[in-house]
C-alpha atoms as a PDB file:
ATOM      1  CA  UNK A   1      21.683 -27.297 -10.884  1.00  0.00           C
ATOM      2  CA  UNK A   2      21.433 -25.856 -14.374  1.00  0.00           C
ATOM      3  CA  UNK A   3      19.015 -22.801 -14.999  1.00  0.00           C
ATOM      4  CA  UNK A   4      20.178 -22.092 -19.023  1.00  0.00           C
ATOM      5  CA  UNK A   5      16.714 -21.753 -19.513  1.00  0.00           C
ATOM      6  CA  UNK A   6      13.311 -20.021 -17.646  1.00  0.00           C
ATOM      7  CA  UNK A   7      11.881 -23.331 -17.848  1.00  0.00           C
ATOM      8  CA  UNK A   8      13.792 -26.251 -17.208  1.00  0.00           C
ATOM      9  CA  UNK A   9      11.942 -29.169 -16.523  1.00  0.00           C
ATOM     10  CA  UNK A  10      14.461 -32.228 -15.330  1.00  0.00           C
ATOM     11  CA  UNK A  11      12.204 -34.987 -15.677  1.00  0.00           C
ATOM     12  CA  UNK A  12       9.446 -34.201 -18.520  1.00  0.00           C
ATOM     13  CA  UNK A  13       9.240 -32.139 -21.681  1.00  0.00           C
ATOM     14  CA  UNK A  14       8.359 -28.493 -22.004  1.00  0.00           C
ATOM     15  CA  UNK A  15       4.837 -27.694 -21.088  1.00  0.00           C
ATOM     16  CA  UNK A  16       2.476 -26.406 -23.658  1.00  0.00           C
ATOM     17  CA  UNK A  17      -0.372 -23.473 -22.636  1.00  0.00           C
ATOM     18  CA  UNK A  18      -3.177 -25.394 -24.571  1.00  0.00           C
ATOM     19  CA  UNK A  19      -2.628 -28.687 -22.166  1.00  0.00           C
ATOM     20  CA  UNK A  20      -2.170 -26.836 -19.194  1.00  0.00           C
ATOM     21  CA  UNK A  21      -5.103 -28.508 -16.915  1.00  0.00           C
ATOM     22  CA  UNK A  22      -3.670 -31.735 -17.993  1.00  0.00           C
ATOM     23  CA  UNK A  23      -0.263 -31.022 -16.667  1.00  0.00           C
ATOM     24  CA  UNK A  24      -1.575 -30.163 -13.705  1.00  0.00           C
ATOM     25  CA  UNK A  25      -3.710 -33.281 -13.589  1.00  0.00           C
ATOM     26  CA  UNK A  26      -0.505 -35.332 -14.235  1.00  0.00           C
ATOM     27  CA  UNK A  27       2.612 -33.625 -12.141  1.00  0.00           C
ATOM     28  CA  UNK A  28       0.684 -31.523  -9.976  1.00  0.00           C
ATOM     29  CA  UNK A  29       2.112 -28.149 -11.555  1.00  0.00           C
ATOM     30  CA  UNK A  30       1.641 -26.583 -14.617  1.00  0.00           C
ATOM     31  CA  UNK A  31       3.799 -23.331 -16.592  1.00  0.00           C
ATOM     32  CA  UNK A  32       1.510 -21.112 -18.541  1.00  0.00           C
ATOM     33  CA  UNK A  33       3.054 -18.079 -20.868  1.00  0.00           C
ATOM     34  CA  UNK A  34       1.058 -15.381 -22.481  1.00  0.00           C
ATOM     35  CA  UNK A  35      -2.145 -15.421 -20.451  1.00  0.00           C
ATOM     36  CA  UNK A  36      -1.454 -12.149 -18.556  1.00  0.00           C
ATOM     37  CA  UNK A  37      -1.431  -9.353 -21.676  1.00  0.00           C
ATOM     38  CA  UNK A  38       1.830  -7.705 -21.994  1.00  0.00           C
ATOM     39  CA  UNK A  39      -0.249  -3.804 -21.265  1.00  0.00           C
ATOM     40  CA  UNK A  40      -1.396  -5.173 -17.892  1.00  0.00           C
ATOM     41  CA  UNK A  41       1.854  -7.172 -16.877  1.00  0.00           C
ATOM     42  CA  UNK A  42       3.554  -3.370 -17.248  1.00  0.00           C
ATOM     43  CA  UNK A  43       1.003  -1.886 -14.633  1.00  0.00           C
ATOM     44  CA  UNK A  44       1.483  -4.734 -12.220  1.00  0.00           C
ATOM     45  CA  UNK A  45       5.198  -4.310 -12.748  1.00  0.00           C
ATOM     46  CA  UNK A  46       4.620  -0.171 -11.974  1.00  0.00           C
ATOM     47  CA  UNK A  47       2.502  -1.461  -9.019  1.00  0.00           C
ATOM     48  CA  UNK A  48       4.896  -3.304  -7.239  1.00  0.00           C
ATOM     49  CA  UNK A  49       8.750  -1.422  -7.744  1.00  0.00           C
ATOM     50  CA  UNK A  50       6.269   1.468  -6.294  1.00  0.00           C
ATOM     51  CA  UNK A  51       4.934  -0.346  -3.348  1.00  0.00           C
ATOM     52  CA  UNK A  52       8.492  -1.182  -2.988  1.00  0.00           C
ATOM     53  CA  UNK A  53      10.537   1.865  -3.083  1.00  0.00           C
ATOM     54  CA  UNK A  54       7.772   3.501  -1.316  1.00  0.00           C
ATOM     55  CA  UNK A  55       8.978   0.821   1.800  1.00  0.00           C
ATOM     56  CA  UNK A  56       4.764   0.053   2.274  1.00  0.00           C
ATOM     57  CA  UNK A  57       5.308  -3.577   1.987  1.00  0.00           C
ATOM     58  CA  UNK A  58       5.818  -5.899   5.084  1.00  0.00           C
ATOM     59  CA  UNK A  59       7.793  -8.532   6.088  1.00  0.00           C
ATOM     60  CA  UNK A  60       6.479 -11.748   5.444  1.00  0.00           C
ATOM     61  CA  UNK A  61       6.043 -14.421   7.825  1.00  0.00           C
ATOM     62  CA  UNK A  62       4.907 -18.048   8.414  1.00  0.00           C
ATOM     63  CA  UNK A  63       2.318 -19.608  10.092  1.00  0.00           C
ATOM     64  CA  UNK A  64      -1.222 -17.950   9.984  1.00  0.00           C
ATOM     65  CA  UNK A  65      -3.327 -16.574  12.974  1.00  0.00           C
ATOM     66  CA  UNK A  66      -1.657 -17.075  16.387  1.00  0.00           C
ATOM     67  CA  UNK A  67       0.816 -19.470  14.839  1.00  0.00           C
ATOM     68  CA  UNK A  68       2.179 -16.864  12.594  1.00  0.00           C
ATOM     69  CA  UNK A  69       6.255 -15.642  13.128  1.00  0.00           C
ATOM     70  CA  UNK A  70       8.474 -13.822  11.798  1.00  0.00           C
ATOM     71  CA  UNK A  71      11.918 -16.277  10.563  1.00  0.00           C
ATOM     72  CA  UNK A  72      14.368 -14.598   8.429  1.00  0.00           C
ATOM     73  CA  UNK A  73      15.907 -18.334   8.410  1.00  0.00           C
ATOM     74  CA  UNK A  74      13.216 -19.768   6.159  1.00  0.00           C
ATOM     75  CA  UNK A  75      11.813 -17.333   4.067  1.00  0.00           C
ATOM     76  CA  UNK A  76      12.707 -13.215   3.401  1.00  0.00           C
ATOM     77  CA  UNK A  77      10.262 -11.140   1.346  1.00  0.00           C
ATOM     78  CA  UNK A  78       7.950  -8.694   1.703  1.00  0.00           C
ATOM     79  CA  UNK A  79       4.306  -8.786   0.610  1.00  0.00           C
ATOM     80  CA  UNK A  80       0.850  -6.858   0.127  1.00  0.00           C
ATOM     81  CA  UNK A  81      -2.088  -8.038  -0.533  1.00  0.00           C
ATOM     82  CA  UNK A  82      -4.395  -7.476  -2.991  1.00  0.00           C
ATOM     83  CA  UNK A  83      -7.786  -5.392  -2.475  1.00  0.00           C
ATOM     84  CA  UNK A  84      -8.672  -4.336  -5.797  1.00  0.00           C
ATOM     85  CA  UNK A  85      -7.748  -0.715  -5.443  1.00  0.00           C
ATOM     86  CA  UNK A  86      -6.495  -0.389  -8.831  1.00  0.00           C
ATOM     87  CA  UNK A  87      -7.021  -1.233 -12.105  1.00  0.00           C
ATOM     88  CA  UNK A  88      -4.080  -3.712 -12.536  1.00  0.00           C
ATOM     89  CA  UNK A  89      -5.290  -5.339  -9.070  1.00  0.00           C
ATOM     90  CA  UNK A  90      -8.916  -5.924 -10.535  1.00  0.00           C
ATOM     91  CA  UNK A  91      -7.725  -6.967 -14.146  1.00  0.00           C
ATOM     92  CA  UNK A  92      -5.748  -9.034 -13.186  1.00  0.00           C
ATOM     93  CA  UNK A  93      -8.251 -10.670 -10.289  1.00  0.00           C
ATOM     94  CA  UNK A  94     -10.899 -10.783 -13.263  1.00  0.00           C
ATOM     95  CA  UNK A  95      -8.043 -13.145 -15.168  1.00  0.00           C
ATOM     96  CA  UNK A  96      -7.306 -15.531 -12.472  1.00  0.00           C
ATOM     97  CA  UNK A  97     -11.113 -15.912 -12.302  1.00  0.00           C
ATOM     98  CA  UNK A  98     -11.199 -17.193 -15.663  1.00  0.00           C
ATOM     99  CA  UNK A  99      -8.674 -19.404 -14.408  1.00  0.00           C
ATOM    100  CA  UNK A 100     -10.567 -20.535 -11.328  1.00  0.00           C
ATOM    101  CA  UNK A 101     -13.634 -21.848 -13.912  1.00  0.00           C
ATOM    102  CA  UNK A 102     -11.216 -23.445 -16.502  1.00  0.00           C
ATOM    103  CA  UNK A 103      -9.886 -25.777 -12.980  1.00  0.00           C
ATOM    104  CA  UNK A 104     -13.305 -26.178 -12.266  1.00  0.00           C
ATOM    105  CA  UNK A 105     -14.636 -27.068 -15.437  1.00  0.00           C
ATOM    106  CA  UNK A 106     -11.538 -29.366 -16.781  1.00  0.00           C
ATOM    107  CA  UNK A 107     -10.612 -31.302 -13.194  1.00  0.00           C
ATOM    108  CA  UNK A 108     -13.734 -30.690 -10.981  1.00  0.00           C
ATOM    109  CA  UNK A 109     -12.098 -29.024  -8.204  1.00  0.00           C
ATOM    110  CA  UNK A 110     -14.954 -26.751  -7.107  1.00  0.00           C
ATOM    111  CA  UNK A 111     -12.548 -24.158  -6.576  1.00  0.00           C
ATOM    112  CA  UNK A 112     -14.487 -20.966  -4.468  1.00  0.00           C
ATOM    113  CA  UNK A 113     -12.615 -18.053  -4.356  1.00  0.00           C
ATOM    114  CA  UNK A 114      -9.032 -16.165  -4.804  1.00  0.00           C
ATOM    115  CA  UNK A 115      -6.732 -14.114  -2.736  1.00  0.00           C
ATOM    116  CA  UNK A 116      -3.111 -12.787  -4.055  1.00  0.00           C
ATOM    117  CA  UNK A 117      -0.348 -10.751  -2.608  1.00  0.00           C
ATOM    118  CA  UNK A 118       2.474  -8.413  -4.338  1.00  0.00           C
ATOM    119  CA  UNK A 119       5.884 -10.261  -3.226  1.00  0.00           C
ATOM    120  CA  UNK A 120       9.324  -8.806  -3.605  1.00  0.00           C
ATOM    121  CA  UNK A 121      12.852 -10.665  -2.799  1.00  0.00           C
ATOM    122  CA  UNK A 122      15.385  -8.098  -2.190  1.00  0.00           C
ATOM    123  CA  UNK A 123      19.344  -9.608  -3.315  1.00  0.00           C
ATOM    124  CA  UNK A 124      20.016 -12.414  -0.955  1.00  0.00           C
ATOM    125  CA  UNK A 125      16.159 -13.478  -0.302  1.00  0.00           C
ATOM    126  CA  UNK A 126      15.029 -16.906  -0.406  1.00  0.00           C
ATOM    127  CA  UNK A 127      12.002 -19.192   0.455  1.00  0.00           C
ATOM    128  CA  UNK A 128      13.322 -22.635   1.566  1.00  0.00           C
ATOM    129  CA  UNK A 129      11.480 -25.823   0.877  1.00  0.00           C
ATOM    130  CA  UNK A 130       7.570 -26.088   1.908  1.00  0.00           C
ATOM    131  CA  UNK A 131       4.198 -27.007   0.646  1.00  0.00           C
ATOM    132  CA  UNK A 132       1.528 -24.447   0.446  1.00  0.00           C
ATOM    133  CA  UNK A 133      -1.303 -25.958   2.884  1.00  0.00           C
ATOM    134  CA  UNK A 134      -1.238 -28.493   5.810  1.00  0.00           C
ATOM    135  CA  UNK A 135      -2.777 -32.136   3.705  1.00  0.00           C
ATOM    136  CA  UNK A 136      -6.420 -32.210   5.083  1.00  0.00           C
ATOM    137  CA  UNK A 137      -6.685 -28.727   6.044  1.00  0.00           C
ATOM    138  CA  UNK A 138      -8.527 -27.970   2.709  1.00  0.00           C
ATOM    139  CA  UNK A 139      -8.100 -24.157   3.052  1.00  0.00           C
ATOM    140  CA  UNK A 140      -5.292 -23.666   0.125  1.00  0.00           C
ATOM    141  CA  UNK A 141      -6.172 -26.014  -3.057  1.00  0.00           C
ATOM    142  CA  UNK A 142      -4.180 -24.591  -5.996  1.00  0.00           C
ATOM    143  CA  UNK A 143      -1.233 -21.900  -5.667  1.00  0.00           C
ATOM    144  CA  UNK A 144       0.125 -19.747  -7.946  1.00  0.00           C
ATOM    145  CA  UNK A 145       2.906 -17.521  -9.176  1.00  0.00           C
ATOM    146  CA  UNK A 146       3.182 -14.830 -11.486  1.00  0.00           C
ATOM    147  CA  UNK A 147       6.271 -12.828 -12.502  1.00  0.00           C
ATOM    148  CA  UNK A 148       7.129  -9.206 -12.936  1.00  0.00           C
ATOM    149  CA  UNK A 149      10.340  -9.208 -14.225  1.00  0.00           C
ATOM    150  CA  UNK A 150      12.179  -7.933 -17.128  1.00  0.00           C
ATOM    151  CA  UNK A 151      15.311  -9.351 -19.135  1.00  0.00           C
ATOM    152  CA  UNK A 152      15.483 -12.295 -16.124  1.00  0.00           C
ATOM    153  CA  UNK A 153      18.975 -13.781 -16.849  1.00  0.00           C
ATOM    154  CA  UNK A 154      20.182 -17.213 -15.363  1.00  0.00           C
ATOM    155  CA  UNK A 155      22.823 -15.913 -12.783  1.00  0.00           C
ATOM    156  CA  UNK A 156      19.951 -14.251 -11.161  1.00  0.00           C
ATOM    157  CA  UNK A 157      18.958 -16.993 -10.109  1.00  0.00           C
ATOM    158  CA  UNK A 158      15.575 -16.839  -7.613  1.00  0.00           C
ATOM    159  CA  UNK A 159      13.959 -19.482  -9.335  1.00  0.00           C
ATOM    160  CA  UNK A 160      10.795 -21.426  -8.045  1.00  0.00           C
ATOM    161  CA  UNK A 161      12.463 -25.434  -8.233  1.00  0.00           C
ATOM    162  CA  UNK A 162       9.559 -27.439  -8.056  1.00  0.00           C
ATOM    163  CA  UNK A 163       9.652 -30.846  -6.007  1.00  0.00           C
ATOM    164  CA  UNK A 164       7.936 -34.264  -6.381  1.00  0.00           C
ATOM    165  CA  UNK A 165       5.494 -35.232  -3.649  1.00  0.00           C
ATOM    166  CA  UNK A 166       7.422 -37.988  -2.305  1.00  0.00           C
ATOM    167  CA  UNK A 167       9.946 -36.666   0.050  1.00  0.00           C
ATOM    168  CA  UNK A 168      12.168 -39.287  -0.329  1.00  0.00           C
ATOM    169  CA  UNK A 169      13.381 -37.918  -3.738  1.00  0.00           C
ATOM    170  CA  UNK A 170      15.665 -34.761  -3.792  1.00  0.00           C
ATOM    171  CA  UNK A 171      15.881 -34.723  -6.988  1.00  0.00           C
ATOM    172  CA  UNK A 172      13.400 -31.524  -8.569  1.00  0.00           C
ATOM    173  CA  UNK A 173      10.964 -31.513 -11.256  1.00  0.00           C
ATOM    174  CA  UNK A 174      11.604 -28.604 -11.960  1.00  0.00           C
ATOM    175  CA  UNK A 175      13.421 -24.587 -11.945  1.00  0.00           C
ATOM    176  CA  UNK A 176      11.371 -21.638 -13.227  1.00  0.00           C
ATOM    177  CA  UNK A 177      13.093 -18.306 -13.976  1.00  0.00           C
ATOM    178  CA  UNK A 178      10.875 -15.684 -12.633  1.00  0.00           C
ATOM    179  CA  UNK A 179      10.614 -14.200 -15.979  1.00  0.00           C
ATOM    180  CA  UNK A 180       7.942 -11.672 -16.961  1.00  0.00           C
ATOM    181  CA  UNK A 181       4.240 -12.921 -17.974  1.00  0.00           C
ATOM    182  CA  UNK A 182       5.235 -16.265 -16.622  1.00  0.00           C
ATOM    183  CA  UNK A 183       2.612 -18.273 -14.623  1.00  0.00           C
ATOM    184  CA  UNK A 184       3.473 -21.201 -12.158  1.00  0.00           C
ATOM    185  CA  UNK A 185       0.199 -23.239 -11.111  1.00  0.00           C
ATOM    186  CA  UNK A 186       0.690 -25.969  -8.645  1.00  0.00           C
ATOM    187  CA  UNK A 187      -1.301 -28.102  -5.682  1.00  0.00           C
ATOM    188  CA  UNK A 188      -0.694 -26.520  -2.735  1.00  0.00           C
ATOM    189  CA  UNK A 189      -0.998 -29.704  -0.710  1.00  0.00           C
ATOM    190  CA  UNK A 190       0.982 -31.847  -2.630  1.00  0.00           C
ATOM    191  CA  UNK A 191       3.507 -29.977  -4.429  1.00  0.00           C
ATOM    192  CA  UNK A 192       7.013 -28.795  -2.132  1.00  0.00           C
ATOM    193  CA  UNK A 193       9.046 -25.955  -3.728  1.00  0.00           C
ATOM    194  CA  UNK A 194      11.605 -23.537  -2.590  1.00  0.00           C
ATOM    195  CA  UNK A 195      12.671 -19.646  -3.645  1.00  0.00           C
ATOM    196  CA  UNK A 196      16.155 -19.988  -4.165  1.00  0.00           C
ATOM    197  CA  UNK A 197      18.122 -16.861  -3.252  1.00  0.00           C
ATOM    198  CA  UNK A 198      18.214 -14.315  -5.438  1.00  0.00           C
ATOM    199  CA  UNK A 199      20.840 -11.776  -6.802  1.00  0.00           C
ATOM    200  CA  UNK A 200      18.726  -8.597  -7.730  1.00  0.00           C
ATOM    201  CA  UNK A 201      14.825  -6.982  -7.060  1.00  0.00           C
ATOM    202  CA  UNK A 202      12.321 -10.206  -8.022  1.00  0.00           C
ATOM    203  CA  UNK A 203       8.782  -9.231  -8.269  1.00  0.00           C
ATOM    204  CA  UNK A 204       5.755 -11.275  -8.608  1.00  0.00           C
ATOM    205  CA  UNK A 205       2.087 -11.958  -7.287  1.00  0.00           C
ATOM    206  CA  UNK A 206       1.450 -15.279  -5.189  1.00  0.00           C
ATOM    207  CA  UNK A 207      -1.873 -16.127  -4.674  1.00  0.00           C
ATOM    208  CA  UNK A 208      -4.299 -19.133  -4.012  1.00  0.00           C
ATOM    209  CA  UNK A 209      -7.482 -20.654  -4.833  1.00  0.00           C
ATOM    210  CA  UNK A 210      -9.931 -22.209  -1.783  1.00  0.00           C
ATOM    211  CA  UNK A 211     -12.714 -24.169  -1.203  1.00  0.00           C
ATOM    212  CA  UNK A 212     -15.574 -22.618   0.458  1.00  0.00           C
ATOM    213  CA  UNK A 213     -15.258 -23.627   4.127  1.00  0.00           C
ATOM    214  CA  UNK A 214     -18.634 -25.459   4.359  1.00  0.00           C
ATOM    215  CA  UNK A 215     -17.260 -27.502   0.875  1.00  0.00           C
ATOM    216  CA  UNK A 216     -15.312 -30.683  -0.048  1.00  0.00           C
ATOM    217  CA  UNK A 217     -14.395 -31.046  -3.241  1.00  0.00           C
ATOM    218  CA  UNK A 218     -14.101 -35.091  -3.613  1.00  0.00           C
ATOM    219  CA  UNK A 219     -12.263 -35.250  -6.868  1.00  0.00           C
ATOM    220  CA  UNK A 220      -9.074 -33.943  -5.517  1.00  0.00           C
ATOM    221  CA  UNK A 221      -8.121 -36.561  -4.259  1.00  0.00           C
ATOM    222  CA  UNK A 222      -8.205 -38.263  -6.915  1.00  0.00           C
ATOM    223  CA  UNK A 223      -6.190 -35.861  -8.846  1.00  0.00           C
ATOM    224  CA  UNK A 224      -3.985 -36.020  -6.189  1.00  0.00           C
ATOM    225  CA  UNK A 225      -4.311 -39.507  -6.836  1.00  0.00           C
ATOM    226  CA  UNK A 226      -2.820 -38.863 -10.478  1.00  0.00           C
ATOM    227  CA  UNK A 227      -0.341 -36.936  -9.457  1.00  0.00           C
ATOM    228  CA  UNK A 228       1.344 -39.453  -6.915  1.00  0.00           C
ATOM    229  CA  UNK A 229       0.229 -42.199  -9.565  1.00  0.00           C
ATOM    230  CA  UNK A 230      -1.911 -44.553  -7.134  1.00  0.00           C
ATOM    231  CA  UNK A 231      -4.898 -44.258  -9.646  1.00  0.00           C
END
């Protein structure tokens, strides 16, 4: 696979920030640059090489509740999660909230609330193939990704490669370079990607948007709908 550029998409042209609800809309994922102001990607930057040199994060699992395990097999990286005890946390929470109403407002999602996580791969970590929420569970709606790091180059690999819903195909959508102020939006449900190993420190923030428990938000299936092309 090629990565000679941060964003390669294999199948469509370049994404544009101004269409960026429609993307999703259409293929399920969406790559937004410049959303996240340069000052503030710094602090989250600071924020998470100090978390990590400081050895506070943890190992991250899979599974949730009595499910979860630890399996250095399918995924190694270490994680915190946010609680808005700084200033970068809660700026950048505030942002994704603006986010969180443009979903709602442009695809109907009804979208409730937000939780992210600092994430570091250490040289040699990796995420194989998954999809971000079990289809029907209705917990995770819309994932994403946001990158911490400076002068990314492509032998670093430790790119997000982005998979169509059908598992039949192999073939990706798509390979991200985790470069800095990049944003990766996708369907949690319906959208499979990977981590591929990487060669040096790669920082970012994962997070996801939810329903409220008591909620169904009808029209995602039918963007889901778009997405898989059966509407």
């Amino acid at each position: 696979m090629s990565l000679a550029s941060a964003h390669h998409p294999l199948e469509r042209s370049p994404l544009e920030n101004a269409n960026w609800p429609a993307s999703l809309a259409d293929q399920g994922y969406a790559v937004i640059h410049g959303l996240i102001p340069d000052e503030l990607c710094l602090r989250l930057q600071t924020e998470a090489r100090a978390k990590h040199h400081s050895d506070i994060l943890e190992r991250a699992g899979v599974g949730r509740t009595d499910d979860f395990t630890l399996d250095l097999t399918i995924r190694r990286d270490k994680t915190q999660w946010f609680d808005r005890s700084t200033s970068a946390q809660t700026d950048y929470l505030d942002i994704m909230e603006t986010v969180r109403q443009s979903v709602n407002r442009e695809l109907f999602l009804g979208l409730f609330s937000y939780e992210a996580h600092f994430a570091v791969y250490e040289p040699g970590g990796f995420y194989k193939r998954h999809v971000d929420a079990f289809r029907g569970a209705r917990n995770r709606v819309l994932s994403s990704v946001f990158y911490l790091n400076n002068d990314w180059q492509p032998e670093d690999d430790g790119a997000i490669v982005i998979y169509p819903e059908d598992d039949a195909r192999t073939e990706p959508l798509a390979s991200i370079l985790p470069e800095m102020g990049t944003l990766v939006l996708f369907l949690s449900e319906d959208i499979p990607h990977e981590v591929r190993p990487t060669h040096r420190d790669r920082y970012s923030i994962a997070g996801w948007f939810r329903v409220n428990d008591r909620q169904t938000a009808p029209s995602l299936q039918a963007v889901s709908g778009i997405v898989s092309g059966t509407l």
